[in-house]
N, C-alpha and C. Protein backbone atom coordinates (compact mmCIF):
# COMPACT_ATOMS: atom_id res chain seq x y z
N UNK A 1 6.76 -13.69 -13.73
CA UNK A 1 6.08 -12.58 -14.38
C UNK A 1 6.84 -11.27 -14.15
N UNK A 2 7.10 -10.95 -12.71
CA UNK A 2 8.07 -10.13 -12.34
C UNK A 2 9.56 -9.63 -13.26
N UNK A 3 9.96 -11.34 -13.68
CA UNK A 3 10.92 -10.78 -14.11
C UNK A 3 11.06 -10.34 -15.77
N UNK A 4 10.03 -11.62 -16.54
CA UNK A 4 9.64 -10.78 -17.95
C UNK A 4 8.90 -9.75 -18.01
N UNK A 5 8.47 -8.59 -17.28
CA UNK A 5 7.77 -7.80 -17.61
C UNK A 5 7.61 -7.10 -16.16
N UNK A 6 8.59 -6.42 -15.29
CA UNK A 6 8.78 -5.77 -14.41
C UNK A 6 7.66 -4.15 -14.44
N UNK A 7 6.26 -4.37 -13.79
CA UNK A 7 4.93 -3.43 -13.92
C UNK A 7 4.49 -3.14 -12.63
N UNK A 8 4.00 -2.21 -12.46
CA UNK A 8 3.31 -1.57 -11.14
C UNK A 8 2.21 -2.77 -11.25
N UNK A 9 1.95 -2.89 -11.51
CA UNK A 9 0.45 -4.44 -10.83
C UNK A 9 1.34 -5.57 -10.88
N UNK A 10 2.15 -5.45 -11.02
CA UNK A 10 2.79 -6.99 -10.69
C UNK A 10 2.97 -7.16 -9.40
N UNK A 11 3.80 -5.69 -9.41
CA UNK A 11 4.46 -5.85 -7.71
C UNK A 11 3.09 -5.75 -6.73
N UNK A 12 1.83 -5.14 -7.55
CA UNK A 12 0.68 -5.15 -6.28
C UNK A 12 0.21 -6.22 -6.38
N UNK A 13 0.19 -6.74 -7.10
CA UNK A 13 -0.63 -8.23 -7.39
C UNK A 13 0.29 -9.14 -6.27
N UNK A 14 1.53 -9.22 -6.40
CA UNK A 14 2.15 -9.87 -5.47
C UNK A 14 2.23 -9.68 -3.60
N UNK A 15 2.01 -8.13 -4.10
CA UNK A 15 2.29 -7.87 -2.42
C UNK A 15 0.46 -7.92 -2.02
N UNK A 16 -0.66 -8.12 -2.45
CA UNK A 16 -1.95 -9.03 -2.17
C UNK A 16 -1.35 -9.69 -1.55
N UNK A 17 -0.66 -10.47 -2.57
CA UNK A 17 -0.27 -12.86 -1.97
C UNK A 17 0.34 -12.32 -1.10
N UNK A 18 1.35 -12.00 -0.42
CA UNK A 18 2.13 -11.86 0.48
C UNK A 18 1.13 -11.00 1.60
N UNK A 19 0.41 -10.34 1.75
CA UNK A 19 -0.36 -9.56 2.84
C UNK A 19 -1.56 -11.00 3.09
N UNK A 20 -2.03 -11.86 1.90
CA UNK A 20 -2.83 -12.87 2.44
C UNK A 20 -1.76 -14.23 2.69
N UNK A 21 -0.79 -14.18 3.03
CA UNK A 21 0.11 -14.98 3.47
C UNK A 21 0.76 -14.66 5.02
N UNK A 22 0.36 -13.22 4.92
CA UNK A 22 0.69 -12.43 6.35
C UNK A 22 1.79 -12.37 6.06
N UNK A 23 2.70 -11.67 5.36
CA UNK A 23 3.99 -11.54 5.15
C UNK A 23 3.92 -10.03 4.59
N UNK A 24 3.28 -9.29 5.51
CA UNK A 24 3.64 -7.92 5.71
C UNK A 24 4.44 -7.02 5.81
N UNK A 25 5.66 -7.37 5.52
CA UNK A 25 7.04 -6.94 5.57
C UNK A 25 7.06 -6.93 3.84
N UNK A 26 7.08 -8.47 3.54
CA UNK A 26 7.21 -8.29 1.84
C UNK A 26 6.29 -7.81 1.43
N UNK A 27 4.58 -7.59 1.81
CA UNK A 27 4.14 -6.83 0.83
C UNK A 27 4.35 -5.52 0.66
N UNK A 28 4.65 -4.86 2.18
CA UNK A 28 5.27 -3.66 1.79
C UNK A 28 6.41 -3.33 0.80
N UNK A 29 7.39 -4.36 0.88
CA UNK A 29 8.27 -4.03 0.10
C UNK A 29 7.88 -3.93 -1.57
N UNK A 30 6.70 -4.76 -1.56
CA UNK A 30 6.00 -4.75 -3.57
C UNK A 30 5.60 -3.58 -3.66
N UNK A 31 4.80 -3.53 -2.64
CA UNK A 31 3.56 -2.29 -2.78
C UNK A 31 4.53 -0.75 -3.05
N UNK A 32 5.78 -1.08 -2.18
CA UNK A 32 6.67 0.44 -2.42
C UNK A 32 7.72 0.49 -3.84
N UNK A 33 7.39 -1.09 -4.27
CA UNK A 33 8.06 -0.94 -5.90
C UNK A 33 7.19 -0.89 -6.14
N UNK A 34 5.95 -1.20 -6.22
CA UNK A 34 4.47 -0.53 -7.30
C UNK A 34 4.62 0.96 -7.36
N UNK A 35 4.40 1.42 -5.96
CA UNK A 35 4.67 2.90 -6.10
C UNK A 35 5.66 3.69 -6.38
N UNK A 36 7.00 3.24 -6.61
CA UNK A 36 8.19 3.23 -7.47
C UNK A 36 8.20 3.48 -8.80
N UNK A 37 7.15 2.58 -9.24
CA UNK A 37 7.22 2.48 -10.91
C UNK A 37 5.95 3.24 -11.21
N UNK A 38 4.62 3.76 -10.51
CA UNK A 38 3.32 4.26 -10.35
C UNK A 38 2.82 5.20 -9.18
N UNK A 39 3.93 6.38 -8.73
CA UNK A 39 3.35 7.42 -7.66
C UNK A 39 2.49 8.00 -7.80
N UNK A 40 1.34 7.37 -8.64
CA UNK A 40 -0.09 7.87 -8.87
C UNK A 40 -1.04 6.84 -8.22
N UNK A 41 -0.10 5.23 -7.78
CA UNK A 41 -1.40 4.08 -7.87
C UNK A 41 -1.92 4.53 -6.14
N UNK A 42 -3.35 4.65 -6.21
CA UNK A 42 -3.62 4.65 -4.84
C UNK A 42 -3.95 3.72 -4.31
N UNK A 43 -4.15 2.60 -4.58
CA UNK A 43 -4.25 1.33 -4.40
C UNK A 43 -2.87 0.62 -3.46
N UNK A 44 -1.85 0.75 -4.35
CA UNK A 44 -0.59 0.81 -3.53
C UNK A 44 -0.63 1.36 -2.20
N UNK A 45 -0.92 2.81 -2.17
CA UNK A 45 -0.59 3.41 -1.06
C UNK A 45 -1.87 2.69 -0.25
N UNK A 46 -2.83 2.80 -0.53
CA UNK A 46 -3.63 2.34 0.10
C UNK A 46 -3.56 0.84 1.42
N UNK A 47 -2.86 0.27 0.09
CA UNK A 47 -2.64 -1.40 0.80
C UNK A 47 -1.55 -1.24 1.76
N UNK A 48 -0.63 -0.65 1.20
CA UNK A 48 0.57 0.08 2.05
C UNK A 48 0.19 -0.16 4.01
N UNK A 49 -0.74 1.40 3.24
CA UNK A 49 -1.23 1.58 4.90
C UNK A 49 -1.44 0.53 5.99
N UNK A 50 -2.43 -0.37 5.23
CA UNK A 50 -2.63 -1.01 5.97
C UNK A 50 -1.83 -2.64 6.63
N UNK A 51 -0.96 -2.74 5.52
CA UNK A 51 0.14 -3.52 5.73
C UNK A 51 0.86 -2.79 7.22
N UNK A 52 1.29 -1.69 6.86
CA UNK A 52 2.29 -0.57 7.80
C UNK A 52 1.06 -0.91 9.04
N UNK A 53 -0.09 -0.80 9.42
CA UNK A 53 -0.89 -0.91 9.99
C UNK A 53 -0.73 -2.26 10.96
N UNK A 54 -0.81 -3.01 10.17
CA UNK A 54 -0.86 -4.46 10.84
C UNK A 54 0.70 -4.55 11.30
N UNK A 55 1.44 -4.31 11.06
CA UNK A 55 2.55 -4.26 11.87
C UNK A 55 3.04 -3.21 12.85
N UNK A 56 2.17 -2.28 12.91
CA UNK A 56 2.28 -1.24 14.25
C UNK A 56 3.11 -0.19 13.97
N UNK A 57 3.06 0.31 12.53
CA UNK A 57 3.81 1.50 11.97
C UNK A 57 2.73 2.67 11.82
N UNK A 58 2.07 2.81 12.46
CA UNK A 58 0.39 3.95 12.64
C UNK A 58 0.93 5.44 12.02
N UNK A 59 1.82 5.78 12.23
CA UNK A 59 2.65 7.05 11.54
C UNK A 59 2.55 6.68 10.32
N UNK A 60 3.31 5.37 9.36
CA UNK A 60 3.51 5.27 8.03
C UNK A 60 2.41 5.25 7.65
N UNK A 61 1.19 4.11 8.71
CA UNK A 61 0.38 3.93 8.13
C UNK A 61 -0.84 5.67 7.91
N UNK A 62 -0.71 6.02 8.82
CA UNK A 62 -1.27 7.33 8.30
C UNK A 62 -0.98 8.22 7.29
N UNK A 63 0.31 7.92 6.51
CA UNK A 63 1.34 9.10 6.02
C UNK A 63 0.82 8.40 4.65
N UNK A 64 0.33 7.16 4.44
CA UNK A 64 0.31 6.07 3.21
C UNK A 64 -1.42 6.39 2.83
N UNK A 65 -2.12 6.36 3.44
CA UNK A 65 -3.59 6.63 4.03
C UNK A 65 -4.00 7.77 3.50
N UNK A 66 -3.05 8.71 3.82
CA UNK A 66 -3.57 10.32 3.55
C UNK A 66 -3.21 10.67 2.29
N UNK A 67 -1.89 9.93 1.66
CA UNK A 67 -1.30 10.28 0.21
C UNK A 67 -2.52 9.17 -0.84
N UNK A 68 -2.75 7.90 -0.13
CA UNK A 68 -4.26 7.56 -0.95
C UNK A 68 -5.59 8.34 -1.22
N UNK A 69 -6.13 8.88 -0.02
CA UNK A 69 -7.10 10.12 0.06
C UNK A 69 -7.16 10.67 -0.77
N UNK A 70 -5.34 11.38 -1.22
CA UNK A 70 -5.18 12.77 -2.06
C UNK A 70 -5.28 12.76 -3.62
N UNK A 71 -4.86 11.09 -3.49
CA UNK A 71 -4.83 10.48 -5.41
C UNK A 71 -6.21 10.09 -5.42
N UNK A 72 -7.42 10.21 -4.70
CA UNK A 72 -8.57 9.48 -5.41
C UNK A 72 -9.43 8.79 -4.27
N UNK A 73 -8.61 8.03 -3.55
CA UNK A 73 -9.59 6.51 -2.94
C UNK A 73 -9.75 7.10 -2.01
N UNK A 74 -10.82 6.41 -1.83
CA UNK A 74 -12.05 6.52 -0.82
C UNK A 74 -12.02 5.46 0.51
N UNK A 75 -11.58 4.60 -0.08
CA UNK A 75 -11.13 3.26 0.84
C UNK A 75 -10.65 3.84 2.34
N UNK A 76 -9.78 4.76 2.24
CA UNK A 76 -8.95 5.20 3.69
C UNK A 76 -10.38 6.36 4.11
N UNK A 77 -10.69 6.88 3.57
CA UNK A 77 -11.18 8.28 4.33
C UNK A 77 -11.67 8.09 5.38
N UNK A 78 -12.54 7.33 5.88
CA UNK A 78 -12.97 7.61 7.43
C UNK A 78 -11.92 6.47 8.69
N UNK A 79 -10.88 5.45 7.61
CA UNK A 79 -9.73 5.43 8.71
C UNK A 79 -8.81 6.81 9.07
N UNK A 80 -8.71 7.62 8.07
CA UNK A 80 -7.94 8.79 8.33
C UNK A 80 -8.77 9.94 9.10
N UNK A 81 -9.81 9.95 8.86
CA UNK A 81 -10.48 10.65 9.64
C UNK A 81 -10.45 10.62 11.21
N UNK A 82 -10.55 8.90 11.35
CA UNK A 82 -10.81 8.44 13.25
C UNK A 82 -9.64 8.32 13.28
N UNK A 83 -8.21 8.14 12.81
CA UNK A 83 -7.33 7.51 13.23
C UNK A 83 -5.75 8.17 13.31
N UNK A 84 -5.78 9.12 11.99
CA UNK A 84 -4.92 9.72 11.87
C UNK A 84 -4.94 11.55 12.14
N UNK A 85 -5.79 11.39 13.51
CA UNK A 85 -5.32 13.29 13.50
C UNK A 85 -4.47 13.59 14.32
């Protein structure tokens, strides 16, 4: 799918499978071509975070967290609140 039709939900759709595969390394890497092709999706950043999260990047993951906050979602706000001051 990726390769006929290279889209910001592809790469998030994929980096899902890969974060429920525990392969948190590659979903980051989708989630930062989602947001590549879509520096509006907060969803991306969102999942981001918490990918960056589960692997013990608490800086990225805050820096990913707070740029979700700013586009819309609600999802991060009270992790950024307790976690990132």
């Amino acid at each position: 799918s990726i390769e006929l039709d290279p889209r910001s939900n592809t790469y998030y759709n994929r980096g899902i499978a890969k974060d429920d595969l525990k392969d948190h390394y590659g979903a980051i890497a989708d989630y930062t071509k989602a947001i590549e092709l879509d520096p509006d999706d907060a969803g991306a950043y969102n999942n981001r975070s918490i990918s960056k999260e589960l692997i013990g990047d608490l800086k990225g993951a805050c820096d990913d967290a707070k740029k979700a906050v700013n586009l819309g979602s609600t999802t991060s706000t009270k992790w950024v609140a307790n976690e990132c001051n």
